[in-house]
N, C-alpha and C. Protein backbone atom coordinates (compact mmCIF):
# COMPACT_ATOMS: atom_id res chain seq x y z
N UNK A 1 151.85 59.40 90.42
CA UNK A 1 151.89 60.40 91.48
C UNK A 1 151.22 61.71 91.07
N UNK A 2 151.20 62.10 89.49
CA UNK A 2 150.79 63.21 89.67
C UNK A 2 149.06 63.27 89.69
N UNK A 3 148.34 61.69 89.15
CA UNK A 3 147.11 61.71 88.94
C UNK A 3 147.16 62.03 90.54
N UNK A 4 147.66 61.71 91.39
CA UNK A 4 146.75 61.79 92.56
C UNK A 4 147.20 62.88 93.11
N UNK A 5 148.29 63.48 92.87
CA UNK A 5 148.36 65.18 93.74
C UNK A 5 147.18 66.33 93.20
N UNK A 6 146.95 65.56 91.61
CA UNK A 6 145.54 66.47 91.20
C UNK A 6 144.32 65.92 91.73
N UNK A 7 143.62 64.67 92.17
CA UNK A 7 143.07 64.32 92.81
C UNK A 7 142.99 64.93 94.03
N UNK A 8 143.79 64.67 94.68
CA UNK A 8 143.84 65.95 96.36
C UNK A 8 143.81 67.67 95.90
N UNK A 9 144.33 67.74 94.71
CA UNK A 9 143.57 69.13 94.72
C UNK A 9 142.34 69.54 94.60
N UNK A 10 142.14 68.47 93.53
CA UNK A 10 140.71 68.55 93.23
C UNK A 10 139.67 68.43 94.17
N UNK A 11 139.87 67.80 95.08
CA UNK A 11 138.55 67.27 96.30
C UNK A 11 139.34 68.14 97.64
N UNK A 12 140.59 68.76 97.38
CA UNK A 12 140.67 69.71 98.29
C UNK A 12 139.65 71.31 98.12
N UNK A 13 139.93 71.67 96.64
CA UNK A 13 138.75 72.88 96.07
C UNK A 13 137.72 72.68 96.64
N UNK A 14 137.26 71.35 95.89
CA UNK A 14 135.61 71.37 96.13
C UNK A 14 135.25 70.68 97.84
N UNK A 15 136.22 70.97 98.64
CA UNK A 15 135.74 70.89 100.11
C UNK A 15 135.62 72.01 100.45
N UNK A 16 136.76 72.94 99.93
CA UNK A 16 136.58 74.91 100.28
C UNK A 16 135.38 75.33 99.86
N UNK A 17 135.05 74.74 98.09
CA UNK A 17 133.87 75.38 97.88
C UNK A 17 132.36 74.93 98.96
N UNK A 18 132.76 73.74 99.03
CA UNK A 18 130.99 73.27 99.65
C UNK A 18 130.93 73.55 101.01
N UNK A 19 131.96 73.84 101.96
CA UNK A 19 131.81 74.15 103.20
C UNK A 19 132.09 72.91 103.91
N UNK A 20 132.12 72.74 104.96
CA UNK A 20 132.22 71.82 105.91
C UNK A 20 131.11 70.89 106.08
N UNK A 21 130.00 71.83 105.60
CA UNK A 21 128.36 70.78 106.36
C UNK A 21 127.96 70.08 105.08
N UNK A 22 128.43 70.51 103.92
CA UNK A 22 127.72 69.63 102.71
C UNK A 22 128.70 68.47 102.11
N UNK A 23 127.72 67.25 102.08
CA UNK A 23 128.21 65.99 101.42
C UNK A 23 128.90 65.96 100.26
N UNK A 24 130.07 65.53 99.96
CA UNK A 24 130.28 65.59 98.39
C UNK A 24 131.17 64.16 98.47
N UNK A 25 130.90 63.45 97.20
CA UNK A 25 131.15 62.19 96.75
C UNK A 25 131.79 62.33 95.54
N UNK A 26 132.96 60.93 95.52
CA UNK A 26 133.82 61.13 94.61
C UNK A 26 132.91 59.64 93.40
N UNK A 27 133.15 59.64 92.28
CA UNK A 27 132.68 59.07 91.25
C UNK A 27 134.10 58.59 90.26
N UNK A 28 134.40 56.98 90.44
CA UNK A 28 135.53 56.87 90.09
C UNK A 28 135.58 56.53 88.73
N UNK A 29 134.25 56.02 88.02
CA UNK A 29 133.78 55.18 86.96
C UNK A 29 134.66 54.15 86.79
N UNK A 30 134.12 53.35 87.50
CA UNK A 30 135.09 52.08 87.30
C UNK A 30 136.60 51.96 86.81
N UNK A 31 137.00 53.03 87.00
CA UNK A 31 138.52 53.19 86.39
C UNK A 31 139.71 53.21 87.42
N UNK A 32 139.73 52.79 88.65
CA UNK A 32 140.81 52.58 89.13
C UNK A 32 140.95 51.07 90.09
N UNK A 33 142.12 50.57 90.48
CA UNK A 33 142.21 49.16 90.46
C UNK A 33 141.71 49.10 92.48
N UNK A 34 142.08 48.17 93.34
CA UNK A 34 141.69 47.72 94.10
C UNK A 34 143.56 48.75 95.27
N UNK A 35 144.51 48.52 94.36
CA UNK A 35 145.47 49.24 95.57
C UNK A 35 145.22 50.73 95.20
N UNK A 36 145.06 50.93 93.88
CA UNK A 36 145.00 52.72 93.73
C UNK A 36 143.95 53.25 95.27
N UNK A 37 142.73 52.38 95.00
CA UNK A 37 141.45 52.81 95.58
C UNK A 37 141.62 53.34 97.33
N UNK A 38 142.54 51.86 97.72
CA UNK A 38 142.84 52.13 99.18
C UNK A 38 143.86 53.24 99.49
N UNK A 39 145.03 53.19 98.34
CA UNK A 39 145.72 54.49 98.63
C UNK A 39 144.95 56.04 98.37
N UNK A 40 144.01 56.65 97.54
CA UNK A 40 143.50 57.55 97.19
C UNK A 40 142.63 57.69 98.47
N UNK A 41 141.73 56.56 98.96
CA UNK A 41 140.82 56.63 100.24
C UNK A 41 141.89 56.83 101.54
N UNK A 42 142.92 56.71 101.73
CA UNK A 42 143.87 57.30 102.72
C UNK A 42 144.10 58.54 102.54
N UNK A 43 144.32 59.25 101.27
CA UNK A 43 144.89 60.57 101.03
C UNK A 43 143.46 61.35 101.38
N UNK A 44 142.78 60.60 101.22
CA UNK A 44 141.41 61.78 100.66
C UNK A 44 140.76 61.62 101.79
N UNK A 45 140.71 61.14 103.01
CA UNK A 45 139.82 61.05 104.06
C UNK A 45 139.64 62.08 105.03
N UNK A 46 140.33 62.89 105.36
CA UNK A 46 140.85 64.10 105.67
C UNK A 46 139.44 64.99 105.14
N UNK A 47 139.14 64.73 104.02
CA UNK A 47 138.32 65.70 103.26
C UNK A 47 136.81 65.18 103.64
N UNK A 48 136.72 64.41 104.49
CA UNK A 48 135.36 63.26 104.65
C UNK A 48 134.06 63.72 103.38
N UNK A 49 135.10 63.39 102.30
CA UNK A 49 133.81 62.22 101.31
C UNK A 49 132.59 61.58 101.82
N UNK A 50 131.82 61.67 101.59
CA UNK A 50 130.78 60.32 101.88
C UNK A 50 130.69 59.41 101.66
N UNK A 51 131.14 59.10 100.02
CA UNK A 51 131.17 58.17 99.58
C UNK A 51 132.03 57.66 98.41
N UNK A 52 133.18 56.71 97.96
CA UNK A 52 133.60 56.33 96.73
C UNK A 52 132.56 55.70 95.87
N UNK A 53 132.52 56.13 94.46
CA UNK A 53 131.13 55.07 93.76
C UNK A 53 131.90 54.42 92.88
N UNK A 54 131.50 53.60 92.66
CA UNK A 54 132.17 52.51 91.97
C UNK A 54 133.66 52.55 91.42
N UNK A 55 134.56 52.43 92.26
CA UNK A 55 136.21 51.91 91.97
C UNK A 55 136.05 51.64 90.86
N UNK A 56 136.23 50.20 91.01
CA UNK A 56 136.52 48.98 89.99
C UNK A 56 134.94 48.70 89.68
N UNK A 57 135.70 47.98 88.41
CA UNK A 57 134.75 47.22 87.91
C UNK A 57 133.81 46.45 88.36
N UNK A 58 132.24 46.10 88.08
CA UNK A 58 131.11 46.01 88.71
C UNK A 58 131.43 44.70 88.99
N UNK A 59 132.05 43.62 88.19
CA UNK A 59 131.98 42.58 88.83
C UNK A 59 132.49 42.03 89.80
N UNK A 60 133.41 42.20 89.79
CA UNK A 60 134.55 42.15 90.84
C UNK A 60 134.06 42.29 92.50
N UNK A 61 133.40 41.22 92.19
CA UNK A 61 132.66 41.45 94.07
C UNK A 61 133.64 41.10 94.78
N UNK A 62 134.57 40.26 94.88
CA UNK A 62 136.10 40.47 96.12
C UNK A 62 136.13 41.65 96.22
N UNK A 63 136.81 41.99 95.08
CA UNK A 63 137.33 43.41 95.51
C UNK A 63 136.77 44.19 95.95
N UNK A 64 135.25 44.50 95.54
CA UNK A 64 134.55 45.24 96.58
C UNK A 64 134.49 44.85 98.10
N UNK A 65 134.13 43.42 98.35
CA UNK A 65 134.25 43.29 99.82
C UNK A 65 135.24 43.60 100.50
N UNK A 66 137.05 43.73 99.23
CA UNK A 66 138.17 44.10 100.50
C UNK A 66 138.00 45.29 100.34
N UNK A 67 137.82 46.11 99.48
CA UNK A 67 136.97 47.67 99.54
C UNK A 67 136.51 47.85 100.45
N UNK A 68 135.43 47.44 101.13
CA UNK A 68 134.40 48.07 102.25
C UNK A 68 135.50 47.70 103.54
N UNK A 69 135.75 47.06 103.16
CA UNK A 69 136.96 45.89 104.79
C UNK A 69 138.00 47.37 104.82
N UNK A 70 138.42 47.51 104.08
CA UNK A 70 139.96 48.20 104.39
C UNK A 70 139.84 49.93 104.12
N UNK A 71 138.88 50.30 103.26
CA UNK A 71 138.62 51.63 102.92
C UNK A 71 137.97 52.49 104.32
N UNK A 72 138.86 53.63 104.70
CA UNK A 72 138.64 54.49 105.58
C UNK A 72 137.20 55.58 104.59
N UNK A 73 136.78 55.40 103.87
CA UNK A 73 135.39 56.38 103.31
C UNK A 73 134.75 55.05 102.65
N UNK A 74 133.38 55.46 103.05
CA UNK A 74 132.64 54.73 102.57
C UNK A 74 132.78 53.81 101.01
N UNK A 75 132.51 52.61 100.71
CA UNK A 75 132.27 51.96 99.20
C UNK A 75 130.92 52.22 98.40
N UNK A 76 130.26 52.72 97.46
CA UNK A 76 128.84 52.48 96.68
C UNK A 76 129.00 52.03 95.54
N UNK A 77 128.45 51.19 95.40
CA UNK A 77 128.44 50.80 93.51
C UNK A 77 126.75 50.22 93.49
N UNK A 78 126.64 49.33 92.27
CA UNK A 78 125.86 48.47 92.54
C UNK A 78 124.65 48.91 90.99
N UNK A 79 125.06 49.93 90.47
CA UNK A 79 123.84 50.50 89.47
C UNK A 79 124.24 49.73 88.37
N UNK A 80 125.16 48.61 88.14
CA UNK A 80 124.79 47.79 86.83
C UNK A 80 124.51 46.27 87.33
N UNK A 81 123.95 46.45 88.44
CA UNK A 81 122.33 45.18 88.41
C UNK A 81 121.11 45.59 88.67
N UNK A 82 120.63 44.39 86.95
CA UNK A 82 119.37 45.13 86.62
C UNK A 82 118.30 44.50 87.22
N UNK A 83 118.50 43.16 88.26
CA UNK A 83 117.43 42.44 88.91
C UNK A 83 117.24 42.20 90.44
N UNK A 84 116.44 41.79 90.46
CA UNK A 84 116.21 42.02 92.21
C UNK A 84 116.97 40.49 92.33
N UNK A 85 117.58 39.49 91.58
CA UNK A 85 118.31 38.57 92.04
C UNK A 85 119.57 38.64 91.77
N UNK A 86 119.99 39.90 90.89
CA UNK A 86 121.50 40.20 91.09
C UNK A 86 121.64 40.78 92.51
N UNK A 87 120.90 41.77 92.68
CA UNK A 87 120.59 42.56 93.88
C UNK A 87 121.11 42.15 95.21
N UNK A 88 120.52 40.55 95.26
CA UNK A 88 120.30 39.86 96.37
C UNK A 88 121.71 39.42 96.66
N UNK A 89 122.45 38.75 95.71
CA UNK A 89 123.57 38.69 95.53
C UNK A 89 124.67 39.28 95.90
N UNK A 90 124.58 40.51 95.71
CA UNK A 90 125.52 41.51 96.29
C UNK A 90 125.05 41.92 98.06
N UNK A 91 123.77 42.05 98.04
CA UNK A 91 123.39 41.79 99.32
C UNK A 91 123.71 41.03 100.60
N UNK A 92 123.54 39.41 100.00
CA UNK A 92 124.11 37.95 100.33
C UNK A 92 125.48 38.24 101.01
N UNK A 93 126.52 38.98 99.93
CA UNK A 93 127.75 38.89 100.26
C UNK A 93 127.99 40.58 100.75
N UNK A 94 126.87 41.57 101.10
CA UNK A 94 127.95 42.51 101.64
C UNK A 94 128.76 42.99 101.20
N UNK A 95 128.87 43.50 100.26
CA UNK A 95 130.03 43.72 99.55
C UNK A 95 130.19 45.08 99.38
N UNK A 96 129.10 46.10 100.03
CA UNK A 96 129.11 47.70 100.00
C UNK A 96 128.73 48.11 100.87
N UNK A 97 129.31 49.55 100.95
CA UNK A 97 128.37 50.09 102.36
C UNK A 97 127.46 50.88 101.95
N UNK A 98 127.16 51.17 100.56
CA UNK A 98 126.24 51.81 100.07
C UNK A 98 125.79 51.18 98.38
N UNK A 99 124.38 50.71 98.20
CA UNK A 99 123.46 50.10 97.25
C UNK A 99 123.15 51.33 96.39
N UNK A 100 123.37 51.31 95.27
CA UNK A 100 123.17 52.63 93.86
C UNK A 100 122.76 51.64 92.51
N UNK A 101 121.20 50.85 93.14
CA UNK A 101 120.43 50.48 91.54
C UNK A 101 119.60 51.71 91.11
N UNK A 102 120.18 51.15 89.78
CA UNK A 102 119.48 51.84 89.15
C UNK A 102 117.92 52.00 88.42
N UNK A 103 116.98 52.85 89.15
CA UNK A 103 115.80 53.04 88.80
C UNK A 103 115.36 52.68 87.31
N UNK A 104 115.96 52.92 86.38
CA UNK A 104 115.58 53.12 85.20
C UNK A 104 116.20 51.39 84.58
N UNK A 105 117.16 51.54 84.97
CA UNK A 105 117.67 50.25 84.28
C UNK A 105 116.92 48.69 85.16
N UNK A 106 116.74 49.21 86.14
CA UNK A 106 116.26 47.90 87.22
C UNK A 106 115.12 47.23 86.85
N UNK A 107 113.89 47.96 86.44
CA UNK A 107 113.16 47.36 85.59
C UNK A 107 111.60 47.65 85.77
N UNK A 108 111.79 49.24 85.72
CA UNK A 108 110.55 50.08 86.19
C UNK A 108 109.75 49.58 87.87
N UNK A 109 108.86 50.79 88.19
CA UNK A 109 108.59 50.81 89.27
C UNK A 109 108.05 49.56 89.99
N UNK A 110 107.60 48.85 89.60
CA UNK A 110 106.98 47.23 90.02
C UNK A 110 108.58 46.21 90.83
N UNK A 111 110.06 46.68 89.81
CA UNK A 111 110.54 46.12 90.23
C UNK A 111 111.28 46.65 90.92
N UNK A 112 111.55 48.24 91.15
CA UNK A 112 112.31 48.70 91.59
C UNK A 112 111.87 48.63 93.39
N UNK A 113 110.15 48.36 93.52
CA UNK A 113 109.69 48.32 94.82
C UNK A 113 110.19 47.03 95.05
N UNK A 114 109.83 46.21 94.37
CA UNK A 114 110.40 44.98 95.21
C UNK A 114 112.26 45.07 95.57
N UNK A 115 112.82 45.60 94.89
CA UNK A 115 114.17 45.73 95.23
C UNK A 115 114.34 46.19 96.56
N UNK A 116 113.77 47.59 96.85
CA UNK A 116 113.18 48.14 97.47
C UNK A 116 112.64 47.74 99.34
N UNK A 117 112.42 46.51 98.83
CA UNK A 117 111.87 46.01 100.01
C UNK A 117 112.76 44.93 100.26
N UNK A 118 113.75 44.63 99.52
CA UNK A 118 114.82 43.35 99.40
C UNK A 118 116.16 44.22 99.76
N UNK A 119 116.51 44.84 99.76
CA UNK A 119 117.01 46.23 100.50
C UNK A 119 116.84 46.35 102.28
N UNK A 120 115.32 46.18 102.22
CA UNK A 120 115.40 47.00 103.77
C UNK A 120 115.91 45.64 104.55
N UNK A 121 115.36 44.68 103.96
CA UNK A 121 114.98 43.17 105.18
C UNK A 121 116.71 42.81 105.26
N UNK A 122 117.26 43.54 104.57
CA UNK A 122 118.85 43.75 104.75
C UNK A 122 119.68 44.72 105.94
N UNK A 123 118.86 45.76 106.29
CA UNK A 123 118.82 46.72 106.93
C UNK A 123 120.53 47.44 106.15
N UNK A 124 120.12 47.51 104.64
CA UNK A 124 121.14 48.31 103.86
C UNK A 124 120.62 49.73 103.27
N UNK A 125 121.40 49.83 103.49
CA UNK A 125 121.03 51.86 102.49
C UNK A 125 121.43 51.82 101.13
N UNK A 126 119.77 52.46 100.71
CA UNK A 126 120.06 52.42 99.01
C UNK A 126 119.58 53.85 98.72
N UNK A 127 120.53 54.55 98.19
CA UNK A 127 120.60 55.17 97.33
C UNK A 127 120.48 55.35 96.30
N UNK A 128 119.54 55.63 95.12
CA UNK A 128 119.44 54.82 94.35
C UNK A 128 120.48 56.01 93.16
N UNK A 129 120.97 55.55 91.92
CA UNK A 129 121.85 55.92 90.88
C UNK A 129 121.03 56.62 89.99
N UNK A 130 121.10 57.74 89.21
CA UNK A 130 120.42 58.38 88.25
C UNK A 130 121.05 58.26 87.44
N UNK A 131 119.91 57.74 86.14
CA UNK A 131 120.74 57.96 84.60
C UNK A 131 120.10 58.82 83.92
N UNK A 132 118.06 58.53 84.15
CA UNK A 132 116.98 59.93 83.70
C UNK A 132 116.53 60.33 84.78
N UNK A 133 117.11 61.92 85.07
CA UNK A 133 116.98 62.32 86.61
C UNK A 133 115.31 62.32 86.78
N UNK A 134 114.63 62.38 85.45
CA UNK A 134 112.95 62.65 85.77
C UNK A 134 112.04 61.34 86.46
N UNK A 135 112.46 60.41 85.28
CA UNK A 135 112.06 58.80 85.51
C UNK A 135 112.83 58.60 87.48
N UNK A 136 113.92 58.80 87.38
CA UNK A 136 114.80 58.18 88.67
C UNK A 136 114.05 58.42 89.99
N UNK A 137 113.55 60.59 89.71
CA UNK A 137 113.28 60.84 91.07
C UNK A 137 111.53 60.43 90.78
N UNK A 138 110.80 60.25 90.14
CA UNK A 138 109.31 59.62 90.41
C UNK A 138 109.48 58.37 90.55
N UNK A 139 110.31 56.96 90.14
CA UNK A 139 109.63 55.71 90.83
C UNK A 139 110.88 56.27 92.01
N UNK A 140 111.42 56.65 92.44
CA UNK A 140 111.82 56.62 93.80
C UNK A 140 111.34 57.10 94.90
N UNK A 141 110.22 57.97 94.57
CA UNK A 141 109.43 58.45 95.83
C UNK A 141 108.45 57.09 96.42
N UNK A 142 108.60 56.12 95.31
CA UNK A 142 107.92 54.34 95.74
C UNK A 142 108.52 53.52 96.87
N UNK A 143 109.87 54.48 97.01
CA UNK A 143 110.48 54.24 97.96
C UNK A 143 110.61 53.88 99.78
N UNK A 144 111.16 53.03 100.53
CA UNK A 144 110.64 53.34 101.67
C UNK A 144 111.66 54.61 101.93
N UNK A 145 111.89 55.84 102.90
CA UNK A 145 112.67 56.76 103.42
C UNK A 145 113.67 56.18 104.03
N UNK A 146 113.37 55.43 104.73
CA UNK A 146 114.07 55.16 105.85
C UNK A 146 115.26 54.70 105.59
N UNK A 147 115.15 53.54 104.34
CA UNK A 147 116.08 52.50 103.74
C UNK A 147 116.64 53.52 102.73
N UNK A 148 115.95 54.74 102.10
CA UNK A 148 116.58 55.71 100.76
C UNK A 148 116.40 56.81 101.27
N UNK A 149 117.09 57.32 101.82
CA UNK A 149 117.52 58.85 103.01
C UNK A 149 117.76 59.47 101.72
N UNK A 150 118.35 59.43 100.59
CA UNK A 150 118.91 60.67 99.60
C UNK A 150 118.59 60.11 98.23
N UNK A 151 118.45 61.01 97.30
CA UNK A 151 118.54 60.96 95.92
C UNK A 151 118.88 61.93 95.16
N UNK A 152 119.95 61.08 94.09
CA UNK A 152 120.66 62.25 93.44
C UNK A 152 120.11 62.62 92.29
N UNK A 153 120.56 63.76 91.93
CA UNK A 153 120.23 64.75 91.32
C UNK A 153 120.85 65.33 89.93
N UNK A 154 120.91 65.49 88.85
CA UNK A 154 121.55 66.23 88.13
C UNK A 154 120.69 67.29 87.59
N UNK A 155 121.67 68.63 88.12
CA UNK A 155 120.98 69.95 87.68
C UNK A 155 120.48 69.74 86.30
N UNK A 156 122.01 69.97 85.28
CA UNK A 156 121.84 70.72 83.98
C UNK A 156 120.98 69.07 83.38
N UNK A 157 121.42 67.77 83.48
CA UNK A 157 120.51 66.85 82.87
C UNK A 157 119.36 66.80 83.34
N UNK A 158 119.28 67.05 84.10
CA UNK A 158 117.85 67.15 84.88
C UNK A 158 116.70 68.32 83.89
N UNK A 159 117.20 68.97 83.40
CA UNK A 159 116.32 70.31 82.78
C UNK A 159 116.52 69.14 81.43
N UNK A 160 117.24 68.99 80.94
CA UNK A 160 117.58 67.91 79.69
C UNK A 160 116.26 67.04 79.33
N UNK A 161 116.32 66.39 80.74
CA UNK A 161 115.45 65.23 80.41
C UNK A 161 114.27 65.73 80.27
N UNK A 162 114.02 66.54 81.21
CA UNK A 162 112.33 67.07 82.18
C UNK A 162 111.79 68.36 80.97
N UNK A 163 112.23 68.59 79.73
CA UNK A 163 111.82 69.27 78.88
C UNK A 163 110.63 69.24 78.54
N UNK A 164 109.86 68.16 78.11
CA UNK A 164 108.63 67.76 77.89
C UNK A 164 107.68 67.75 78.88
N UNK A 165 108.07 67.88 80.16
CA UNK A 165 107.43 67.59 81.23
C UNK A 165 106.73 69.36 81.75
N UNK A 166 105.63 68.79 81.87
CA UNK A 166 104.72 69.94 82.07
C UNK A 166 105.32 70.74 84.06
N UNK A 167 105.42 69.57 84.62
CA UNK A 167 105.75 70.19 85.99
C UNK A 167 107.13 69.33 86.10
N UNK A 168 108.54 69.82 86.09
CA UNK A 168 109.46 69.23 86.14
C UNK A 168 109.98 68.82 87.71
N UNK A 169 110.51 67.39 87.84
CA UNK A 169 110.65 67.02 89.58
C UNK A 169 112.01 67.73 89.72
N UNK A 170 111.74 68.43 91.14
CA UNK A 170 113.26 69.47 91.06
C UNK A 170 113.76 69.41 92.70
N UNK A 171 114.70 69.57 93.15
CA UNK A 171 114.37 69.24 94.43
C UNK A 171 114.22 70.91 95.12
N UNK A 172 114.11 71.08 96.74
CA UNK A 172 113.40 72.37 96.95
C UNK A 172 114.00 72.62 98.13
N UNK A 173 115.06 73.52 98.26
CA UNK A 173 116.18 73.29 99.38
C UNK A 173 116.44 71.80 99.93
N UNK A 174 116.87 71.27 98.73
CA UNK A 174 117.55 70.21 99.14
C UNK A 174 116.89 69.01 99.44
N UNK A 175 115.74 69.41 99.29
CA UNK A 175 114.53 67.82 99.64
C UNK A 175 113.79 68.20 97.97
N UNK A 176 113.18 66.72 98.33
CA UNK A 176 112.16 66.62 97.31
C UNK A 176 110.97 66.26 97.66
N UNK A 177 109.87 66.86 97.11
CA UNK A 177 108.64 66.11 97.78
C UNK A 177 107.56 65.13 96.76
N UNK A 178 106.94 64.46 97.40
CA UNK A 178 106.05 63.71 96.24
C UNK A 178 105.30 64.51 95.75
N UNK A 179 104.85 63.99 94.51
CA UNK A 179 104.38 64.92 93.57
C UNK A 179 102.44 64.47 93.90
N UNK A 180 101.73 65.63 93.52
CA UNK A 180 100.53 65.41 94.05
C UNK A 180 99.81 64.66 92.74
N UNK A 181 100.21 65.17 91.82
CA UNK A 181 98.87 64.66 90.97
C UNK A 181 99.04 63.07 90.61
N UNK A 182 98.16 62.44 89.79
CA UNK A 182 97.74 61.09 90.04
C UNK A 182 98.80 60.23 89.57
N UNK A 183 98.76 58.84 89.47
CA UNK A 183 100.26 58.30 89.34
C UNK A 183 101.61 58.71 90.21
N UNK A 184 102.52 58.42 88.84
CA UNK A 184 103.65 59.20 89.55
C UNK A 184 104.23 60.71 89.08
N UNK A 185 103.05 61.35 88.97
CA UNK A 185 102.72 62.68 88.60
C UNK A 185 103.42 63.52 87.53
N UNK A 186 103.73 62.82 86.53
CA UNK A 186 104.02 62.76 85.17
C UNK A 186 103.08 63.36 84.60
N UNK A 187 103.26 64.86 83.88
CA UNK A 187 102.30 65.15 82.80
C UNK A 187 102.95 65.75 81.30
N UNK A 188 102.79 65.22 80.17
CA UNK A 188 103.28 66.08 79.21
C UNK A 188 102.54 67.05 78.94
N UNK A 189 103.65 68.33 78.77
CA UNK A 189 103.12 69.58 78.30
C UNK A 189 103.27 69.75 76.49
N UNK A 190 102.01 69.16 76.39
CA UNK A 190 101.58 69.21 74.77
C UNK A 190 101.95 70.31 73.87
N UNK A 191 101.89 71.43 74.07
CA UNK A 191 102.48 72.44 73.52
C UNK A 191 104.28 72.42 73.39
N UNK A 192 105.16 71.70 73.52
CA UNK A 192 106.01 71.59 73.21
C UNK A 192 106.29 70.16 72.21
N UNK A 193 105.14 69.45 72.15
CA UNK A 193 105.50 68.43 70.95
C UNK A 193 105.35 68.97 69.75
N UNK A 194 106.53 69.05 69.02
CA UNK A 194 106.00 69.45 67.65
C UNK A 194 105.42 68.52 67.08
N UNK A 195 106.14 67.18 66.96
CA UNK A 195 105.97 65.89 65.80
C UNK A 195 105.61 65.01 67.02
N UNK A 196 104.83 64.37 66.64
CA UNK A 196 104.37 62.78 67.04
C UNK A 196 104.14 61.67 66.02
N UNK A 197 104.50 60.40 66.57
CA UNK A 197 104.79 59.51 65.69
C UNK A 197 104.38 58.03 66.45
N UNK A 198 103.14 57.13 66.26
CA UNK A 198 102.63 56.00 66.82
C UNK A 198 103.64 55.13 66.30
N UNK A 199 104.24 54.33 67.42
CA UNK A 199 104.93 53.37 66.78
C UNK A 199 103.86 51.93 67.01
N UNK A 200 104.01 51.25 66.28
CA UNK A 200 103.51 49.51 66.21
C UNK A 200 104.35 48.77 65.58
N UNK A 201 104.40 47.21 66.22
CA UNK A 201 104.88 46.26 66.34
C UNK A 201 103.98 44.96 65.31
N UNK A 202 105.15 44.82 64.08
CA UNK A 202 104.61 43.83 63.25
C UNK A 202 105.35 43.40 62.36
């Protein structure tokens, strides 16, 4: 009882702080069971969340499907499958109301488009999960919009990662835009490498 009276405080604050018009999502890390989830999504709906991300544990596809069935706020998980045929899988069965693969882990931009497009012919919303906010937000602009309306963000890791990076991807009241230069507009700013080091394979 008391984890969850601090829980309702907690997502009571940060509804005062963000205002009424801005989205905020709770992040459970796989650490609570299938009845906690439905009781916490009753207490907390009031506060309209957007989204729970991953309850339980990733495998556990029942439980996600009675998740999406019985949960008054949205379900997302989905960022520990790394293939477009785990993908499909969770797809197959519906089991979320919101898709969070992960860019980086999925298996660079070649596969993350095909996910991508295995996604829409679903007519599911993917969001996709950040682990390197730099890598995450360039193959996701590969993205279609329509099917990936949002991408998240981390401020302080975000400067973390994007150190080396000559023009860092940042978003710009709240959007992001594609980046102009060639590729996926990646440039290192050479003056901050001190050491370099060729690796080879032998």
């Amino acid at each position: 009882k008391e984890g969850e009276k601090e829980n309702i405080a907690l997502m009571q604050a940060l509804r005062e702080a963000a205002g009424p018009d801005m989205q905020v999502m709770i992040d459970a890390w796989a650490n609570w069971g299938v009845p906690y989830t439905l009781r916490m999504a009753n207490l907390l709906k009031e506060y309209e969340p957007a989204w729970i991300e991953e309850p339980v544990q990733y495998q556990l596809h029942d439980s996600y499907l009675q998740l999406k069935c019985e949960s008054p706020i949205p379900i997302a998980g989905g960022e520990h499958e790394f293939t477009r045929w785990g993908v499909k899988t969770l797809l197959d069965q519906d089991i979320l109301d919101i898709y969070q693969f992960e860019p980086v882990w999925a298996g660079g931009i070649s596969e993350l488009m095909k996910i991508g497009a295995l996604v829409s012919s679903y007519d599911a919303t993917f969001i996709p999960h950040v682990y390197v906010p730099a890598a995450s937000a360039q193959i996701a602009f590969t993205l279609n919009a329509m099917t990936t309306p949002m991408l998240e963000y981390h401020y302080i890791l975000g400067e973390i990662y994007q150190f080396f990076l000559e023009e860092p991807t940042k978003p710009k009241q709240g959007y992001f835009y594609p980046p102009e230069a060639p590729g996926i507009g990646i440039t290192i700013d050479e003056e901050k490498v001190q050491t370099e080091k060729k690796l080879t394979f032998s």
